[in-house]
Protein backbone atom coordinates (compact mmCIF):
# COMPACT_ATOMS: atom_id res chain seq x y z
CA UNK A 1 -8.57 -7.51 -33.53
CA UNK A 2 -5.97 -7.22 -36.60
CA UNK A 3 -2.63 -5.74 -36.10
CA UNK A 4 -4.00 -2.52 -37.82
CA UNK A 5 -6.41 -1.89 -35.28
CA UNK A 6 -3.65 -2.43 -32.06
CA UNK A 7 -1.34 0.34 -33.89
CA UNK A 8 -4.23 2.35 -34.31
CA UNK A 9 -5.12 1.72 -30.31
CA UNK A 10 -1.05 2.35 -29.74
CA UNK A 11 -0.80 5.63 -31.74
CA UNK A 12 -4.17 6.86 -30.09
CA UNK A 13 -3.11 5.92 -27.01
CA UNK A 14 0.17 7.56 -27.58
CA UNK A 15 -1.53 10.87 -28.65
CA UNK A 16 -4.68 11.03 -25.90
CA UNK A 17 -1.40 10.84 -23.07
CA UNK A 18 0.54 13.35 -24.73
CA UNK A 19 -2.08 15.80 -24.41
CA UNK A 20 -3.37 15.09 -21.21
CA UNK A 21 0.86 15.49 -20.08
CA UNK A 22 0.88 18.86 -21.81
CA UNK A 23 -2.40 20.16 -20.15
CA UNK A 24 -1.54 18.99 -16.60
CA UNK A 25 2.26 20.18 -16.83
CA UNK A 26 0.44 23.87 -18.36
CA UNK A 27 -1.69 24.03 -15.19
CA UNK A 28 0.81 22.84 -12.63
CA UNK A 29 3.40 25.46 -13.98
CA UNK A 30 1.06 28.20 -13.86
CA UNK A 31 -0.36 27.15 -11.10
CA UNK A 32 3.36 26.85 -8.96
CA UNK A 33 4.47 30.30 -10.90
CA UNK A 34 1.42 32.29 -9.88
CA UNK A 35 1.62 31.03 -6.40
CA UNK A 36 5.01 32.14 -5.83
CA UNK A 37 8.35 30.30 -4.00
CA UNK A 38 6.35 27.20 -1.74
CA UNK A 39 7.22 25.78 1.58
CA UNK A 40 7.12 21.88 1.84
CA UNK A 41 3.86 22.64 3.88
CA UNK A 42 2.12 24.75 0.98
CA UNK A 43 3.43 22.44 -1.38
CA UNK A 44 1.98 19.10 0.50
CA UNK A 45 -1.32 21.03 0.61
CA UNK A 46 -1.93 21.64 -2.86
CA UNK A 47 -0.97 18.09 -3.32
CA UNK A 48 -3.60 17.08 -0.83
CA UNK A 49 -6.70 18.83 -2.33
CA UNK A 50 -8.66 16.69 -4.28
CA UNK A 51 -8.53 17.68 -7.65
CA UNK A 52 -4.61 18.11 -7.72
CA UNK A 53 -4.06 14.75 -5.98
CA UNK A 54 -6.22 12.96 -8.71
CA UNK A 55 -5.03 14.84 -11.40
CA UNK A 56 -1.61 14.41 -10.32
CA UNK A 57 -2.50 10.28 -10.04
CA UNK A 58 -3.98 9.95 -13.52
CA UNK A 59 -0.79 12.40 -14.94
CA UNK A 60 1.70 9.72 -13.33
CA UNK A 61 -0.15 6.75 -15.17
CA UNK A 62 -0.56 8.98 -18.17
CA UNK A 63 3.11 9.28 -17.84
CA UNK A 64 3.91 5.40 -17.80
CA UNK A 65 0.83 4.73 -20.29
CA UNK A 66 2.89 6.94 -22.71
CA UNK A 67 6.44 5.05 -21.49
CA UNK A 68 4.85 1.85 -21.94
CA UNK A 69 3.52 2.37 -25.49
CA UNK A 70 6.67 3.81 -26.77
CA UNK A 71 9.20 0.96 -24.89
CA UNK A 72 7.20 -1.63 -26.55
CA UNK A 73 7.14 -0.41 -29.90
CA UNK A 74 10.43 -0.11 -29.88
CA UNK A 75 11.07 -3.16 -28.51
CA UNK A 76 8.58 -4.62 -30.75
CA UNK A 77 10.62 -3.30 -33.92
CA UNK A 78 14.46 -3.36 -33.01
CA UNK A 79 14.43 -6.75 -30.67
CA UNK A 80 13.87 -9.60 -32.77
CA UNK A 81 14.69 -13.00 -30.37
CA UNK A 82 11.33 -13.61 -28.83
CA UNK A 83 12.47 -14.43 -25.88
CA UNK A 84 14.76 -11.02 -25.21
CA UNK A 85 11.63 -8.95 -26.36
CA UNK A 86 9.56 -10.61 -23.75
CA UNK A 87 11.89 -10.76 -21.29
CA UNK A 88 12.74 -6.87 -21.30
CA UNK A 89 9.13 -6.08 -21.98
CA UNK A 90 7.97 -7.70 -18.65
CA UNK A 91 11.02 -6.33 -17.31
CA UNK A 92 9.57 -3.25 -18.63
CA UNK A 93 5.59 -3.68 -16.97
CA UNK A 94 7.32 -4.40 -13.57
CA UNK A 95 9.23 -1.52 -13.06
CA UNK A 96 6.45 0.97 -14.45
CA UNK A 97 3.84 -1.50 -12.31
CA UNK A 98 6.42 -0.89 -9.14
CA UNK A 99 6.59 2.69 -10.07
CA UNK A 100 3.22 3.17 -10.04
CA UNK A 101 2.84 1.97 -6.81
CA UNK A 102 5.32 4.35 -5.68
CA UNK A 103 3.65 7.30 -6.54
CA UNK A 104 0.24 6.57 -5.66
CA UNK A 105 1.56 5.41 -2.05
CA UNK A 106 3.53 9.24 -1.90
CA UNK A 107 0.34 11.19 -2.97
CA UNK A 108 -1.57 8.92 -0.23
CA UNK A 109 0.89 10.01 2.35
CA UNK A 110 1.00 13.68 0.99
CA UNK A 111 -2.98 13.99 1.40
CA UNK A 112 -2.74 11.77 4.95
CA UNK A 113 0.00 14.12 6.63
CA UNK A 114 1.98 11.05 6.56
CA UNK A 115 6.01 10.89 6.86
């Protein structure tokens, strides 16, 4: 693959997220508006039907997809020691990695009736 083709993948990438963001953040907000004021027990509801839960999985990796692509471009263009760049980019992929655990264990626990 030439380095044309992984910008291409990066700026597609970039663009696919962005819209997916902006849908889910146009139904959630319409969605929470139209609803009206929720209780913690209305709110962990709607998180545990299916569609929202999923939705609301692929719109946090969506959300550190889009990060990811953007950190390491810019990484890629302003840090120019090897080494740093590598370093802070898999400094980068474990937080995001970490913080994708995170959510996907809360929406678990929010469909489970968990803590």
């Amino acid at each position: 693959m030439t380095r044309a083709a992984q910008g291409l993948r990066a700026w597609l990438l970039q663009r696919l997220t962005a819209i997916f963001l902006g849908a889910y953040l146009v139904y959630a907000l319409v969605r929470l508006v139209l609803a009206g004021p929720l209780d913690y027990p209305q709110w962990r509801a709607w998180l545990a039907e299916p569609w929202t839960g999923v939705s609301t999985a692929l719109f946090a990796m969506a959300v550190l997809v889009h990060g990811w692509v953007g950190i390491r471009d810019v990484l890629i263009d302003y840090v120019h020691p090897v080494w740093i760049r590598l370093l802070l980019m898999a400094t980068t992929g474990l937080v995001l990695l970490v913080s994708l655990l995170w959510i996907v264990r809360a929406l678990l626990l929010a469909a489970s009736g968990g803590v």
